[in-house]
C-alpha atoms as a PDB file:
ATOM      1  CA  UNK A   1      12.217   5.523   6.963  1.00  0.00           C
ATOM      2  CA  UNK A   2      11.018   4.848   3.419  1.00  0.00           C
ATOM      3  CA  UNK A   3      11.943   1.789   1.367  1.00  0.00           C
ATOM      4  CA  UNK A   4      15.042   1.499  -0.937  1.00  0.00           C
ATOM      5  CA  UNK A   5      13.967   3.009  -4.659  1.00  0.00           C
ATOM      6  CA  UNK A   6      13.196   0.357  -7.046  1.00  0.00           C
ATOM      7  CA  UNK A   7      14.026   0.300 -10.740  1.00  0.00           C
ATOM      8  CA  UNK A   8      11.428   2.800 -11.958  1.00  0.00           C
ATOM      9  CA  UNK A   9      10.558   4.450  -8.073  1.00  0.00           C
ATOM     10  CA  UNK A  10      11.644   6.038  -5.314  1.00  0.00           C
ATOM     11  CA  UNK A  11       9.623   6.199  -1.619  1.00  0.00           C
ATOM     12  CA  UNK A  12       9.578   9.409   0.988  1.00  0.00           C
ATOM     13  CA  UNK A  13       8.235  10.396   3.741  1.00  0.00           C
ATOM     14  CA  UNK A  14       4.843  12.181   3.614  1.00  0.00           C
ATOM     15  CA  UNK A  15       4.877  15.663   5.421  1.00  0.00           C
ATOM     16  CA  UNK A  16       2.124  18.149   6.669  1.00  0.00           C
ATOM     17  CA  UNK A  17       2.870  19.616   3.533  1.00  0.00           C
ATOM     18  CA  UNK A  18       1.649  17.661   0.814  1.00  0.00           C
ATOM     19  CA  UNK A  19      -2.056  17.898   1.272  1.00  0.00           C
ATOM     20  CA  UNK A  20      -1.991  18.416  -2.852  1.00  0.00           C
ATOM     21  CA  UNK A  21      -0.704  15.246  -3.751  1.00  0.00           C
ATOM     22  CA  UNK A  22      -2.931  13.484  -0.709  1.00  0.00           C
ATOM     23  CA  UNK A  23      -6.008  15.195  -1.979  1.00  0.00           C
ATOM     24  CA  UNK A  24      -5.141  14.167  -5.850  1.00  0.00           C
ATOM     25  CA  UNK A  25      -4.901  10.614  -4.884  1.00  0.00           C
ATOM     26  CA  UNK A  26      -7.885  10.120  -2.037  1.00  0.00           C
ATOM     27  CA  UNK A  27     -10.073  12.478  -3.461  1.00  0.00           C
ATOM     28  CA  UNK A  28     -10.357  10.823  -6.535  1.00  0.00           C
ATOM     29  CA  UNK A  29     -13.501   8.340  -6.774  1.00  0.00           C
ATOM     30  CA  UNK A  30     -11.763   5.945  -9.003  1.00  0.00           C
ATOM     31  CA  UNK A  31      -8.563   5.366  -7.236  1.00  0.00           C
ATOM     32  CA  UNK A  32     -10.372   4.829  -4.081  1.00  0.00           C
ATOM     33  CA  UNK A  33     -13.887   3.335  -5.680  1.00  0.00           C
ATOM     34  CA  UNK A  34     -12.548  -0.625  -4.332  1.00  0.00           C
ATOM     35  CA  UNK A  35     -12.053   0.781  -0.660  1.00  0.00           C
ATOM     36  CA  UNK A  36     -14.956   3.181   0.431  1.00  0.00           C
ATOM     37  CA  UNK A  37     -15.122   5.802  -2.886  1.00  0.00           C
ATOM     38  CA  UNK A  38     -13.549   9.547  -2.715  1.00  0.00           C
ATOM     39  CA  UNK A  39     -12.640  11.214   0.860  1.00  0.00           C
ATOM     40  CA  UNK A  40     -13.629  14.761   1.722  1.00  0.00           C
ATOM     41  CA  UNK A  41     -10.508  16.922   1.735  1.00  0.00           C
ATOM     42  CA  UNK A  42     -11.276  16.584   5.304  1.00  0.00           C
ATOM     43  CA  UNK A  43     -11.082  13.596   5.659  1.00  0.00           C
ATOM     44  CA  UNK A  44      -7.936  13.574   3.193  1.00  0.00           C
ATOM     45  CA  UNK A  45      -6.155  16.075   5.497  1.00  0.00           C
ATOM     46  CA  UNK A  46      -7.225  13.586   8.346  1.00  0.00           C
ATOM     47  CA  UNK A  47      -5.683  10.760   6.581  1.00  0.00           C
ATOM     48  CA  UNK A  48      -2.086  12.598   5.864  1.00  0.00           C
ATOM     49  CA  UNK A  49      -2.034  13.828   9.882  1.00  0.00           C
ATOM     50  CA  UNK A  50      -2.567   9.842  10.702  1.00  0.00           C
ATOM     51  CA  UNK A  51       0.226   8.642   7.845  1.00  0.00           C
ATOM     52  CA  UNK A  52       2.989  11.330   9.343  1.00  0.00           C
ATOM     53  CA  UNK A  53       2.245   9.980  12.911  1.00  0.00           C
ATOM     54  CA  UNK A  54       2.048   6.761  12.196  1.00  0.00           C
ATOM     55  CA  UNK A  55       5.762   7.351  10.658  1.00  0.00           C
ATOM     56  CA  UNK A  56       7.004   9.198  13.611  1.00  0.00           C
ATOM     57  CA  UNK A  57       5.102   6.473  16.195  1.00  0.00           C
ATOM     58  CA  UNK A  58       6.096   3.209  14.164  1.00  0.00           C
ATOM     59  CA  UNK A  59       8.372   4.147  10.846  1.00  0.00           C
ATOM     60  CA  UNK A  60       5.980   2.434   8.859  1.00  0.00           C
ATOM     61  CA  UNK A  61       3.460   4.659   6.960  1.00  0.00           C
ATOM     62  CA  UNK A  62       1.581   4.613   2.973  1.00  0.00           C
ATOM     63  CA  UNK A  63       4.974   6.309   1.654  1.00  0.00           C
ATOM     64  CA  UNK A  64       4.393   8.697  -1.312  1.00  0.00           C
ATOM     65  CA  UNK A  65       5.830   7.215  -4.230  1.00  0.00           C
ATOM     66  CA  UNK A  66       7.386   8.876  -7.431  1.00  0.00           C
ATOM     67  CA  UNK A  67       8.154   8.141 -10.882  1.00  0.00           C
ATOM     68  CA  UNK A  68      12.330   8.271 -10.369  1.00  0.00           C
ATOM     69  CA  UNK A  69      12.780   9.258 -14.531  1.00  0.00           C
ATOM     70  CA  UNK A  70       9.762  12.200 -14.404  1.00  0.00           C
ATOM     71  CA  UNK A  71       9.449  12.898 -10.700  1.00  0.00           C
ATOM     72  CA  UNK A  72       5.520  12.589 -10.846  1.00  0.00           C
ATOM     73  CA  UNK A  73       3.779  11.489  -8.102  1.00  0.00           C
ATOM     74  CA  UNK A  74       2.628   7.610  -8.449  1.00  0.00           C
ATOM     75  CA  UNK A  75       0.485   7.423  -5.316  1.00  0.00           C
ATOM     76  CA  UNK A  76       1.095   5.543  -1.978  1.00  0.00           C
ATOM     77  CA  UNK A  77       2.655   1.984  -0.977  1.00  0.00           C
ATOM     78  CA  UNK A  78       4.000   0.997   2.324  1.00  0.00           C
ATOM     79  CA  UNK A  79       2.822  -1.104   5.469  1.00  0.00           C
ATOM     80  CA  UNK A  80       0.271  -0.050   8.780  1.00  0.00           C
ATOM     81  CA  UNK A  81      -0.734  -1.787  11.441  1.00  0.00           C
ATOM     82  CA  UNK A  82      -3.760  -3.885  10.082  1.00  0.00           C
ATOM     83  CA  UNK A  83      -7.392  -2.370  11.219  1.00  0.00           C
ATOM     84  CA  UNK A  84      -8.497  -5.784  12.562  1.00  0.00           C
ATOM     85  CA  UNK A  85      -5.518  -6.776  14.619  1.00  0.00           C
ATOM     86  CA  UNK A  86      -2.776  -4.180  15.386  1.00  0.00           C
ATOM     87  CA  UNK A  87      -0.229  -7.193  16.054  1.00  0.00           C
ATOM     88  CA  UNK A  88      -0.586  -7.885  12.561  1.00  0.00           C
ATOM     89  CA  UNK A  89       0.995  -5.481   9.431  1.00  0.00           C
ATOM     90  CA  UNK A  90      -0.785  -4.718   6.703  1.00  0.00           C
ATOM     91  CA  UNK A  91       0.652  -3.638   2.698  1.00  0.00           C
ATOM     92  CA  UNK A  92      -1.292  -1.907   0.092  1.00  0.00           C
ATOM     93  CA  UNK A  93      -0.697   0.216  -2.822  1.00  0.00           C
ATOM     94  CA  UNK A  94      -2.657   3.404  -3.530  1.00  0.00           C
ATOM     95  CA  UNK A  95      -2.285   4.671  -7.626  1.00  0.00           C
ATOM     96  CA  UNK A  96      -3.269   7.641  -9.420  1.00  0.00           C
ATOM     97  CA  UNK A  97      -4.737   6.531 -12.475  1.00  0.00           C
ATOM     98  CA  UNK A  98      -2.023   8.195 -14.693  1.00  0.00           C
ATOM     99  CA  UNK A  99       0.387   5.192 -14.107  1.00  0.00           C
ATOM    100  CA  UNK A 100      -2.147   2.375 -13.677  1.00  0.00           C
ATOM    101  CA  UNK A 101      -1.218  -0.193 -16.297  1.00  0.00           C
ATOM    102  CA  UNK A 102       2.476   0.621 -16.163  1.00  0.00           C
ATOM    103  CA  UNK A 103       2.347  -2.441 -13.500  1.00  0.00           C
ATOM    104  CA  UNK A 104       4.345   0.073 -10.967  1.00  0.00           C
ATOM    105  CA  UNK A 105       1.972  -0.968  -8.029  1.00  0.00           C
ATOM    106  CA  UNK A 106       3.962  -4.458  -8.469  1.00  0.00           C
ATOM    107  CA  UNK A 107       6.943  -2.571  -8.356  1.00  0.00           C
ATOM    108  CA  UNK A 108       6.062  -0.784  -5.217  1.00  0.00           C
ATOM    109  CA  UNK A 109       4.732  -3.568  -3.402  1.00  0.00           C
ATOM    110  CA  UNK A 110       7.709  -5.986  -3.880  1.00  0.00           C
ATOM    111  CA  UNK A 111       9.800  -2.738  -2.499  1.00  0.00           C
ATOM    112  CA  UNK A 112       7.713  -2.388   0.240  1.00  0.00           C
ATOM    113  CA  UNK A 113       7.765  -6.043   1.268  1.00  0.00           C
ATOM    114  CA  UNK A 114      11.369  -6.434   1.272  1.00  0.00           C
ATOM    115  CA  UNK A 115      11.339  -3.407   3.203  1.00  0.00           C
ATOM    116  CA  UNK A 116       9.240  -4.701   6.181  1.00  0.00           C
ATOM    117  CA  UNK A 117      10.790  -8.523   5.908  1.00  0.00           C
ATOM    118  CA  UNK A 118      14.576  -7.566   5.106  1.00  0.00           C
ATOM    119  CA  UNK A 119      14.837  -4.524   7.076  1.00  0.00           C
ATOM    120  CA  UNK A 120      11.916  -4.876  10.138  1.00  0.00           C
ATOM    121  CA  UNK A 121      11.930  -8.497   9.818  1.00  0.00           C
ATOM    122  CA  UNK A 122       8.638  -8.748   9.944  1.00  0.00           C
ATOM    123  CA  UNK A 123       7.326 -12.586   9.815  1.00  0.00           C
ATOM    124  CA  UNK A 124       4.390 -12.455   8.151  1.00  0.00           C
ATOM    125  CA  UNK A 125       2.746  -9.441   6.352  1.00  0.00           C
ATOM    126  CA  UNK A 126      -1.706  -9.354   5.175  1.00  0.00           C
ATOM    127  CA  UNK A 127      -3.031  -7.309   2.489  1.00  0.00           C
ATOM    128  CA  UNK A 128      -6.550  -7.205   1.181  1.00  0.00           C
ATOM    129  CA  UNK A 129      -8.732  -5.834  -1.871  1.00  0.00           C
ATOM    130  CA  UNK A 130     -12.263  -5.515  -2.923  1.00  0.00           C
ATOM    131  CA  UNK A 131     -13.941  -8.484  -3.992  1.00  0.00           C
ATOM    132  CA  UNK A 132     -14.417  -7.220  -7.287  1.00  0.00           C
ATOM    133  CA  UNK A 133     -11.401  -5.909  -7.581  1.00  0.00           C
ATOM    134  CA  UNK A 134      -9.568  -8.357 -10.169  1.00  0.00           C
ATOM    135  CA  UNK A 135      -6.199  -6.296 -10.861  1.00  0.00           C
ATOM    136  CA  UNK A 136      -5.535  -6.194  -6.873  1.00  0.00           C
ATOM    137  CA  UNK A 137      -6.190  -9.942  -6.722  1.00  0.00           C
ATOM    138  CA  UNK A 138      -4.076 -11.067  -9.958  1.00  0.00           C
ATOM    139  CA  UNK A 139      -1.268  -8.113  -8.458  1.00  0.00           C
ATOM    140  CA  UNK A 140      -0.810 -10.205  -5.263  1.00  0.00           C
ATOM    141  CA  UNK A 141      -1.080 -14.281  -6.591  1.00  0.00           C
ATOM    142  CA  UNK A 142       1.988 -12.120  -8.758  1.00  0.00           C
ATOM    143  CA  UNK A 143       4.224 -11.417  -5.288  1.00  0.00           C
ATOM    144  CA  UNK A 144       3.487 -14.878  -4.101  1.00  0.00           C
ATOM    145  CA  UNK A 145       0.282 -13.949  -1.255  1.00  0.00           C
ATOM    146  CA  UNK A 146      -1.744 -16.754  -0.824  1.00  0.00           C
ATOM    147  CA  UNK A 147      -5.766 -16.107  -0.412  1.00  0.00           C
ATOM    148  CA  UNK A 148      -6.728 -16.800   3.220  1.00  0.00           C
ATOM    149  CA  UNK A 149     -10.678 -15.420   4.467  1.00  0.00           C
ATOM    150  CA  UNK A 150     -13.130 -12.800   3.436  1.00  0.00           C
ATOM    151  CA  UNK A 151     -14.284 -10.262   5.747  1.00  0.00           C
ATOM    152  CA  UNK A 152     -16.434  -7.408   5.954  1.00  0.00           C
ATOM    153  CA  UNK A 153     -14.342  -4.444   6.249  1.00  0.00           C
ATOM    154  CA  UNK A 154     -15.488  -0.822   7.133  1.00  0.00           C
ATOM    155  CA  UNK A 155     -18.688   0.841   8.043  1.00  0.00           C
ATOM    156  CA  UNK A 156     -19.709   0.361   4.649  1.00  0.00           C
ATOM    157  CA  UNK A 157     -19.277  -3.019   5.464  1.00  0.00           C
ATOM    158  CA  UNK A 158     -17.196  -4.150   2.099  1.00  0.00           C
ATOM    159  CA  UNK A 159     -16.587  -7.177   1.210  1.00  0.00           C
ATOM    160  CA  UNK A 160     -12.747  -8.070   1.370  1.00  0.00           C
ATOM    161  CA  UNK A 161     -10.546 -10.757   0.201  1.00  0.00           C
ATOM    162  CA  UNK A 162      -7.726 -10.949   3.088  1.00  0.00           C
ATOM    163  CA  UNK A 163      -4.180 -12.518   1.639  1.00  0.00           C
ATOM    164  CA  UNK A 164      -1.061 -13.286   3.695  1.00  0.00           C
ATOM    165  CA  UNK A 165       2.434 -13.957   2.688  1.00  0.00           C
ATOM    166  CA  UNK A 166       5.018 -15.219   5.360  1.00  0.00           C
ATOM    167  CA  UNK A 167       8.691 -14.201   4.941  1.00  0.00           C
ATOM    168  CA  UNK A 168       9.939 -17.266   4.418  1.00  0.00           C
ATOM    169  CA  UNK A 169       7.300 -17.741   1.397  1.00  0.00           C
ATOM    170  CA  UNK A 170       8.760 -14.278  -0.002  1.00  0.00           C
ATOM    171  CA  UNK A 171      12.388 -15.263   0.546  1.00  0.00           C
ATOM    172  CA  UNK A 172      11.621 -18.496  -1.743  1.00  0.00           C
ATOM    173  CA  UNK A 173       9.965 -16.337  -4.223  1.00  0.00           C
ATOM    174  CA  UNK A 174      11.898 -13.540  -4.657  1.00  0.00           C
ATOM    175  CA  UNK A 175      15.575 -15.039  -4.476  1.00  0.00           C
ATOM    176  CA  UNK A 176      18.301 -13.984  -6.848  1.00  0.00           C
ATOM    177  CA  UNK A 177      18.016 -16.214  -9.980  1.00  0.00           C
END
């Protein structure tokens, strides 16, 4: 089950049917340039299968997001196991380049995380980036993740910056005002 919309998005489910809006976003060497450059549609189609099973085996997938005022497709946010430890959830925010600046990954990413600690009560949630990649890094010290370890990530071996929040840490930050 997808998040609660925000403000300016609302979440779905992805479905064998949107290989269009999978391919626009991972095919695209810029969106995905920080983690391991354009996939093959292949590889893209790959990708969606995993994201629908991964909904039907855990409800947690990369939801497709959407602009709520326009209806255009935003990109991806939402929460998988993480690749390293599969006790351990992982966040991240996939967006096609037509809304980047529009600081909507924040958006997303505060949705999804009071998704997995409100609703799944998750206790502690990880996300990483690309060392270089500065938005990604200023976008979480933003939600409140603190900067934990580097590893290598990948058979490309990238170097990532891992960051964890804990849900008590977001319930501190993110409390009505």
């Amino acid at each position: 089950m997808p998040p609660q919309p925000s403000a300016r998005l609302t979440f779905r489910s992805w479905t064998d049917q949107d290989t269009a809006l999978a391919e626009a976003l991972w095919c695209d060497p810029e969106v995905t340039y920080y983690f391991g450059g354009a996939m093959t549609r292949e590889q893209t189609h790959d990708r969606l299968h995993i994201e629908c099973d991964r909904e039907t085996r855990l409800g947690i997938q990369y939801w497709p997001i959407f602009v709520r005022e326009t209806g255009e497709f935003a990109g991806c946010a939402g929460l998988r196991p993480w690749s390293m430890d599969s006790n351990t959830v992982e966040v991240g925010v996939n967006l096609m380049r037509s809304v980047w600046g529009l600081r909507l990954g924040e958006e997303a990413l505060r949705a999804v995380l009071a998704y997995g600690f409100d609703t799944l009560n998750l206790p502690r949630i990880v996300a990483g980036h690309g060392r270089e990649h500065e938005n990604s890094r200023k976008l979480l010290e933003r939600v409140g993740f603190k900067y934990t370890h580097d590893i290598l990530w990948g058979p490309k071996e990238i170097e990532v910056c891992m960051w964890a929040i804990h849900a008590g840490e977001w319930r501190v930050e993110n409390r009505p005002r």
